[in-house]
Each structure stands twice: as C-alpha cells, then as structure tokens.
C-alpha atoms as a PDB file:
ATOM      1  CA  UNK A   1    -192.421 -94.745 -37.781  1.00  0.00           C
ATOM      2  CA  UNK A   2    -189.792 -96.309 -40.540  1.00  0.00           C
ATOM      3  CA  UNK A   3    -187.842 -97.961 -37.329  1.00  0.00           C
ATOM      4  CA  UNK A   4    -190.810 -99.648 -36.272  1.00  0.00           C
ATOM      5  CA  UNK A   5    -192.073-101.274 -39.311  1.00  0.00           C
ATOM      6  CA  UNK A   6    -188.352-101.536 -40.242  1.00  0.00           C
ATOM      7  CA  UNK A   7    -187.981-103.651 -36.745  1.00  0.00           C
ATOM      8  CA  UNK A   8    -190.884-105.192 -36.927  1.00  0.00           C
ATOM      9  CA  UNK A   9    -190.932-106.560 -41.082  1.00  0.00           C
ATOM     10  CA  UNK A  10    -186.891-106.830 -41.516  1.00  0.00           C
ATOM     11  CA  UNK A  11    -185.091-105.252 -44.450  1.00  0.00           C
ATOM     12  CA  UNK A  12    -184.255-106.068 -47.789  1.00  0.00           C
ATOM     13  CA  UNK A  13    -180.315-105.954 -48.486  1.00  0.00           C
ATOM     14  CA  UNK A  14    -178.255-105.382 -51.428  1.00  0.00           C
ATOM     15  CA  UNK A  15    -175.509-107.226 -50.963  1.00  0.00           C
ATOM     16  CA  UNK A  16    -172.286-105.646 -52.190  1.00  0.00           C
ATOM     17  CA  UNK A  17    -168.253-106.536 -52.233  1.00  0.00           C
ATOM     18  CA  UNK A  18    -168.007-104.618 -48.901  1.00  0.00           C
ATOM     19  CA  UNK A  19    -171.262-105.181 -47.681  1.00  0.00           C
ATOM     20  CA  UNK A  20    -174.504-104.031 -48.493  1.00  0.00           C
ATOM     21  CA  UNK A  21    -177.110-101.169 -48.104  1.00  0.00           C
ATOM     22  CA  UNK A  22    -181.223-101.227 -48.177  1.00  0.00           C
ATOM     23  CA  UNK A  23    -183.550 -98.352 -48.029  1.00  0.00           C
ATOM     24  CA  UNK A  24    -186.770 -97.031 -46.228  1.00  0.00           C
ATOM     25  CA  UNK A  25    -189.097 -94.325 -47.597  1.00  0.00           C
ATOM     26  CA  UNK A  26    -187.221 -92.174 -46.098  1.00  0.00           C
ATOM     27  CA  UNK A  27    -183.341 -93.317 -45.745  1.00  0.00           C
ATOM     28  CA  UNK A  28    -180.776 -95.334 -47.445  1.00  0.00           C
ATOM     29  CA  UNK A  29    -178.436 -97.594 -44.843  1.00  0.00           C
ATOM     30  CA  UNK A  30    -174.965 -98.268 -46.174  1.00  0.00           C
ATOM     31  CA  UNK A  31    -172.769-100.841 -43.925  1.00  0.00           C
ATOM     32  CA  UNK A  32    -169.462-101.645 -44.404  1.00  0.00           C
ATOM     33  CA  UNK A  33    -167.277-103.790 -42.918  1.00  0.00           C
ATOM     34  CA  UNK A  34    -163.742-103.024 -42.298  1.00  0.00           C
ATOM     35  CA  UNK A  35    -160.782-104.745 -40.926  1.00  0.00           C
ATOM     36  CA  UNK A  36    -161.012-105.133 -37.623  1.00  0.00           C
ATOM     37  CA  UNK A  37    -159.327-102.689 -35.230  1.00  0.00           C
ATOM     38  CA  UNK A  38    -160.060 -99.700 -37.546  1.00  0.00           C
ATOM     39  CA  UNK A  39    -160.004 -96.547 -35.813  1.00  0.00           C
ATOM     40  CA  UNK A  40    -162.182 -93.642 -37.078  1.00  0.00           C
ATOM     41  CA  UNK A  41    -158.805 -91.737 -37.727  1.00  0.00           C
ATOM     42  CA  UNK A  42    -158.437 -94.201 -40.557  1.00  0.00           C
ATOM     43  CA  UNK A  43    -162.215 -93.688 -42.359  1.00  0.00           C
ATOM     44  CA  UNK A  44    -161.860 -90.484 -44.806  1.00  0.00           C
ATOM     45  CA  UNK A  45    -165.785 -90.163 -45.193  1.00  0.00           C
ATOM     46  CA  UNK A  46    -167.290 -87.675 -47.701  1.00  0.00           C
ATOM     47  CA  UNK A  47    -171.350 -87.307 -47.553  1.00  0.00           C
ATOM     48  CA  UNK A  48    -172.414 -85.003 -50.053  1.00  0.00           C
ATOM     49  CA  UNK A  49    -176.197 -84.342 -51.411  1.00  0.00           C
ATOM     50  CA  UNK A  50    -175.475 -86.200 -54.696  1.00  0.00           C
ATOM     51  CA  UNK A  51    -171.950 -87.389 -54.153  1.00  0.00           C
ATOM     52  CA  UNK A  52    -170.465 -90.015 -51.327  1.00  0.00           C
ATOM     53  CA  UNK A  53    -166.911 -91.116 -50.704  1.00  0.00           C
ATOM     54  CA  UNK A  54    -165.790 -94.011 -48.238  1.00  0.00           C
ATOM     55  CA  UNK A  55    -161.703 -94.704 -47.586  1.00  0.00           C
ATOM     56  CA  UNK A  56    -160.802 -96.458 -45.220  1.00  0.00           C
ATOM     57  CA  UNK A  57    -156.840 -96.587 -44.296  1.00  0.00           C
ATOM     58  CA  UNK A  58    -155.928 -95.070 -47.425  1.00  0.00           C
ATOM     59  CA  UNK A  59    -158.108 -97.017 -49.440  1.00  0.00           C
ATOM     60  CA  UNK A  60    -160.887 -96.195 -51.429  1.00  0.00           C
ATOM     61  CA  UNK A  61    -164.291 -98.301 -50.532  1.00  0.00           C
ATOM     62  CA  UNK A  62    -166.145 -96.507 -53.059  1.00  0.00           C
ATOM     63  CA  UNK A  63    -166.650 -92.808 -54.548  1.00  0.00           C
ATOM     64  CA  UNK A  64    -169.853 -91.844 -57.166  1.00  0.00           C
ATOM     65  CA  UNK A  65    -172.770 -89.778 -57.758  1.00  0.00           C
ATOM     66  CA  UNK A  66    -175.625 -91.335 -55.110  1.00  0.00           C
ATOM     67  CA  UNK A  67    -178.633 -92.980 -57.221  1.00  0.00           C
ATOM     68  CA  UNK A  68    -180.899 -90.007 -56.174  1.00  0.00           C
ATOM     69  CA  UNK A  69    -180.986 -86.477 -53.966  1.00  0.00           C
ATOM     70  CA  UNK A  70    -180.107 -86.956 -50.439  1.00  0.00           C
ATOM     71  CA  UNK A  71    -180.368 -84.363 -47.606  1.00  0.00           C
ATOM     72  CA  UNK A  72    -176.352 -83.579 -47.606  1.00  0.00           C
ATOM     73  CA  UNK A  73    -176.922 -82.091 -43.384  1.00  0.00           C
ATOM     74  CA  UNK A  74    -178.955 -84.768 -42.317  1.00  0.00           C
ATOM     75  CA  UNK A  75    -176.355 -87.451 -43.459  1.00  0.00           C
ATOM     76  CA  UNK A  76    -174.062 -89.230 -41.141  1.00  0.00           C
ATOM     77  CA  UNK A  77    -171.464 -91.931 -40.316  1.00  0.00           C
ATOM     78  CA  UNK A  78    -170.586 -94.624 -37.368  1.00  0.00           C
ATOM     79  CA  UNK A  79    -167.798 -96.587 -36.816  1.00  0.00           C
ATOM     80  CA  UNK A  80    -169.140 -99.736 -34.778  1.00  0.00           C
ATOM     81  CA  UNK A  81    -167.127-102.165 -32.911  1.00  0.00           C
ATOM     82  CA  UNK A  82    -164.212-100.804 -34.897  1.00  0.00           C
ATOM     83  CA  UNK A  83    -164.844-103.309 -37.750  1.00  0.00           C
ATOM     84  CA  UNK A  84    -168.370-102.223 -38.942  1.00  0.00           C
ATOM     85  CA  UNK A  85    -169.203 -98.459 -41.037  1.00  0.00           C
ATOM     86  CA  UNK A  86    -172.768 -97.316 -40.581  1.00  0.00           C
ATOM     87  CA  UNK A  87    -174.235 -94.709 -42.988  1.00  0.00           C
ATOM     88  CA  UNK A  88    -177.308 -93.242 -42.830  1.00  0.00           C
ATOM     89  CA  UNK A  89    -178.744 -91.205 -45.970  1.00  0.00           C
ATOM     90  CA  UNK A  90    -181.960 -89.058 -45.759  1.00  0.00           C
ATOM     91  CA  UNK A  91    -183.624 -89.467 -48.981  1.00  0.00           C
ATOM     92  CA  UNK A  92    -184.970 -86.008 -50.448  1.00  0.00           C
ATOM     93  CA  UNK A  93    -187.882 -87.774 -52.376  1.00  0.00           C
ATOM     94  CA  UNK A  94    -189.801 -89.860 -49.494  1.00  0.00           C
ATOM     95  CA  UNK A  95    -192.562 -91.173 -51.574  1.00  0.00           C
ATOM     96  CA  UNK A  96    -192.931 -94.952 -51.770  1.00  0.00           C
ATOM     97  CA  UNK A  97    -192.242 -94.725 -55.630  1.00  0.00           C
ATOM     98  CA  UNK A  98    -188.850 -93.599 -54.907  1.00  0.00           C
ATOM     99  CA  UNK A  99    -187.172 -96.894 -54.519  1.00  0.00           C
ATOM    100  CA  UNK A 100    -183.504 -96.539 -55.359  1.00  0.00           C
ATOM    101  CA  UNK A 101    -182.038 -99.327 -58.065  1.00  0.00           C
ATOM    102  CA  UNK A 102    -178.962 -99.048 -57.239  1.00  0.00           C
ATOM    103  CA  UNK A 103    -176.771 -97.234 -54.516  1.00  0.00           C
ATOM    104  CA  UNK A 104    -174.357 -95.419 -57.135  1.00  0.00           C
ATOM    105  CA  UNK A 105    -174.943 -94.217 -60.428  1.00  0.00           C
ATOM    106  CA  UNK A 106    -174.739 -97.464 -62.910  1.00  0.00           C
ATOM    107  CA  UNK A 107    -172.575 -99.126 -59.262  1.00  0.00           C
ATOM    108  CA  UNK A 108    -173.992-101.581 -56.473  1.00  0.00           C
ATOM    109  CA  UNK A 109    -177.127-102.381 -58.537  1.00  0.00           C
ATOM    110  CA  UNK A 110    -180.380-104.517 -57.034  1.00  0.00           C
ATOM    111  CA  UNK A 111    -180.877-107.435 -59.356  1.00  0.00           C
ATOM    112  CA  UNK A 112    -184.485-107.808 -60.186  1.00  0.00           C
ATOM    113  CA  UNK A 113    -185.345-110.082 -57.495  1.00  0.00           C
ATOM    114  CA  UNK A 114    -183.863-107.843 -54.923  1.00  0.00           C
ATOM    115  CA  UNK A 115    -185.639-104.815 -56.412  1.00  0.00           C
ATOM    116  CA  UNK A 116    -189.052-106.099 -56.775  1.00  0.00           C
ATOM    117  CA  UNK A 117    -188.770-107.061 -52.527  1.00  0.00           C
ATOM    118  CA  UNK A 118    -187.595-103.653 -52.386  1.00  0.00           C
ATOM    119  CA  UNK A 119    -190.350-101.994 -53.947  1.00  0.00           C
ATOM    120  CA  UNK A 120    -192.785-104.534 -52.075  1.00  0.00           C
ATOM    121  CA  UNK A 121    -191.401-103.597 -48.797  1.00  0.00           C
ATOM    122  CA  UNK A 122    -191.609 -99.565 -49.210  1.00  0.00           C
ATOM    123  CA  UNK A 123    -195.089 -99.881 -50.687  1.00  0.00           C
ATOM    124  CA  UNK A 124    -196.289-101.707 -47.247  1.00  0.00           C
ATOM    125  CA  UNK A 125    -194.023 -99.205 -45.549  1.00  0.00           C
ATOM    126  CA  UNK A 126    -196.426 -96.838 -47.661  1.00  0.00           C
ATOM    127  CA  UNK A 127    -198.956 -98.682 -46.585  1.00  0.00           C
ATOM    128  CA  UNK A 128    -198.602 -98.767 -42.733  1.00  0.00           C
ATOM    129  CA  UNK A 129    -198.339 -95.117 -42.680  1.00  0.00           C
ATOM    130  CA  UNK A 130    -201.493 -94.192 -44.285  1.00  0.00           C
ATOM    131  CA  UNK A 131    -203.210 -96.864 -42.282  1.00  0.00           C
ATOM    132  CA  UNK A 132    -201.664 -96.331 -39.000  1.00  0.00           C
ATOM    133  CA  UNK A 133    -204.133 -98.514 -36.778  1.00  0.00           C
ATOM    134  CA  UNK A 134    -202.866-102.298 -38.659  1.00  0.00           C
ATOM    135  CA  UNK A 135    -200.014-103.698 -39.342  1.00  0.00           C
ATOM    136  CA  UNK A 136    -198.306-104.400 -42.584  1.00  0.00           C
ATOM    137  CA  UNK A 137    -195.384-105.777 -41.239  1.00  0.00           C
ATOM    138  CA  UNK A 138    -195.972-109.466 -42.342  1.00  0.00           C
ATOM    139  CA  UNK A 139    -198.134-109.105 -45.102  1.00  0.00           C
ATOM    140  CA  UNK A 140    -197.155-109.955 -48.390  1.00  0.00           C
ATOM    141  CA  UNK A 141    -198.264-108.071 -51.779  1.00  0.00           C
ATOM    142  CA  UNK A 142    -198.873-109.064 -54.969  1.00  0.00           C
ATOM    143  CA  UNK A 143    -200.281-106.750 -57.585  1.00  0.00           C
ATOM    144  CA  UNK A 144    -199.930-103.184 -58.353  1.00  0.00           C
ATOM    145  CA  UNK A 145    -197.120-102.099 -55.879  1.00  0.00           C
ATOM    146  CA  UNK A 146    -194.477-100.890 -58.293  1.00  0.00           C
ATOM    147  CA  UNK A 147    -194.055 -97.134 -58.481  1.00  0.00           C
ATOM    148  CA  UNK A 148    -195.293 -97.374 -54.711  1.00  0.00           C
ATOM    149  CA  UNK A 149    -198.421 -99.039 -55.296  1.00  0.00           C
ATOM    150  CA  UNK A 150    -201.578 -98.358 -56.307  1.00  0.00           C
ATOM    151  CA  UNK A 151    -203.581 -94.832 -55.271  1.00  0.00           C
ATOM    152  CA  UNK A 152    -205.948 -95.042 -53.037  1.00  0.00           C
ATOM    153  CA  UNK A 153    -206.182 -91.250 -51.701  1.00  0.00           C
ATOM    154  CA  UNK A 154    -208.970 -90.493 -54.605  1.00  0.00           C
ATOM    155  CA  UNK A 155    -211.183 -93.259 -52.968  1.00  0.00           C
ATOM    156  CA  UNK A 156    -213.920 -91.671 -50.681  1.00  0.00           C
ATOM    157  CA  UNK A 157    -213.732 -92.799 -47.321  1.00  0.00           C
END
C-alpha cells in the first residue's frame, strides 16, 4: 500500500551532496547519482542492519551507523541507467512515529522544514492505512501529527 499513496501524494526528499533519500512507514530510499557510465563492478555496497557503506570507483560516497534498525536481508541496491544508485531500506520500526531525522547518525540531517513534511506525510500514510476506503493522498494536516499523529484506536467506532 506505501507505493500507492507514495505514487499517488509524492515524496518528501532530503536533499544531500550526492543526492538525497526520503522515507515511508515502512522503507528508507537512498539515490545517488554517479558519474555516468558506472558499471556495477565499480559500486562496493555494504547494507548492514545498523551500518551502510556506498563506494563507488574507489571512492567512498558515505559509510555510518543508519539513523535507526533496518531489516539487514530485506535491504537492497540498483544501479540505474549506469549513472543513478537506488537503495531500498526496510525499516524495523514501521509505526508512523518512526520518522527518521536524519539518514546517518549526526550525517544527512532533515532541516526542520523538511522534517515536519516528513512527519506530515507518514502520519497521512498512517492515516490511509487505517482508513483504507479514502484517500489521504492530497490532504494536508495541521495539528497533532508529530510522533505519528494523534490516537484514534481508543475511540469507539
């Protein structure tokens, strides 16, 4: 369901030196471009379940501890058009609350602005699954929505 309300509402980037990465409830997207005409013998790509490491051609992109817990087997890596790194992440915490500051440890930080329409977008994410039959892909939030929002699940129905 995050790929359709991810289609259908956009993402929120952080933009980085090499390029950026934005999250879902459930996954953190890294991409990263590369000179073109890279070859995937050239990308020396380490996905661990609290640690990541990018080279490319001999040259390190970035290496750290990852914000949060990811699922280390569920993580993986594309080389696009031979100019463009894909990396998916499978967050182990896939609450709506869970919105990541920053990709590394103290590295690749949101500003403010950028992590507020983080945390909007993963609480309508949160949203959209709990309320399956509308759509919270345009809507816009003001409010209670950090930590995920406000909790609703007490509320008799």
């Amino acid at each position: 369901m995050s790929v359709h309300f991810e289609e259908r509402s956009g993402v929120v980037p952080c933009k980085t030196p090499w390029g950026s990465w934005y999250q879902t409830m459930e996954e953190v997207f890294i991409e990263v471009h590369v000179p073109a005409g890279t070859s995937a013998k050239e990308v020396k790509c380490r996905l661990g379940s609290r640690d990541i490491e990018l080279q490319v051609r001999g040259k390190e992109i970035f290496k750290g501890r990852l914000f949060d817990m990811a699922v280390s087997d569920e993580a993986t890596w594309t080389l696009e058009d031979k100019c463009l790194i894909r990396i998916v992440l499978m967050k182990t915490n896939r609450e709506a609350g869970n919105c990541w500051t920053s990709l590394l440890e103290g590295e690749y930080c949101a500003n403010a602005w950028v992590q507020d329409q983080m945390q909007r977008k993963l609480t309508l994410e949160r949203f959209q699954r709990e309320n399956p039959g509308f759509d919270f892909s345009g809507a816009e939030i003001s409010g209670n929505f950090a930590g995920g929002g406000p909790d609703f699940s007490s509320l008799q129905q």
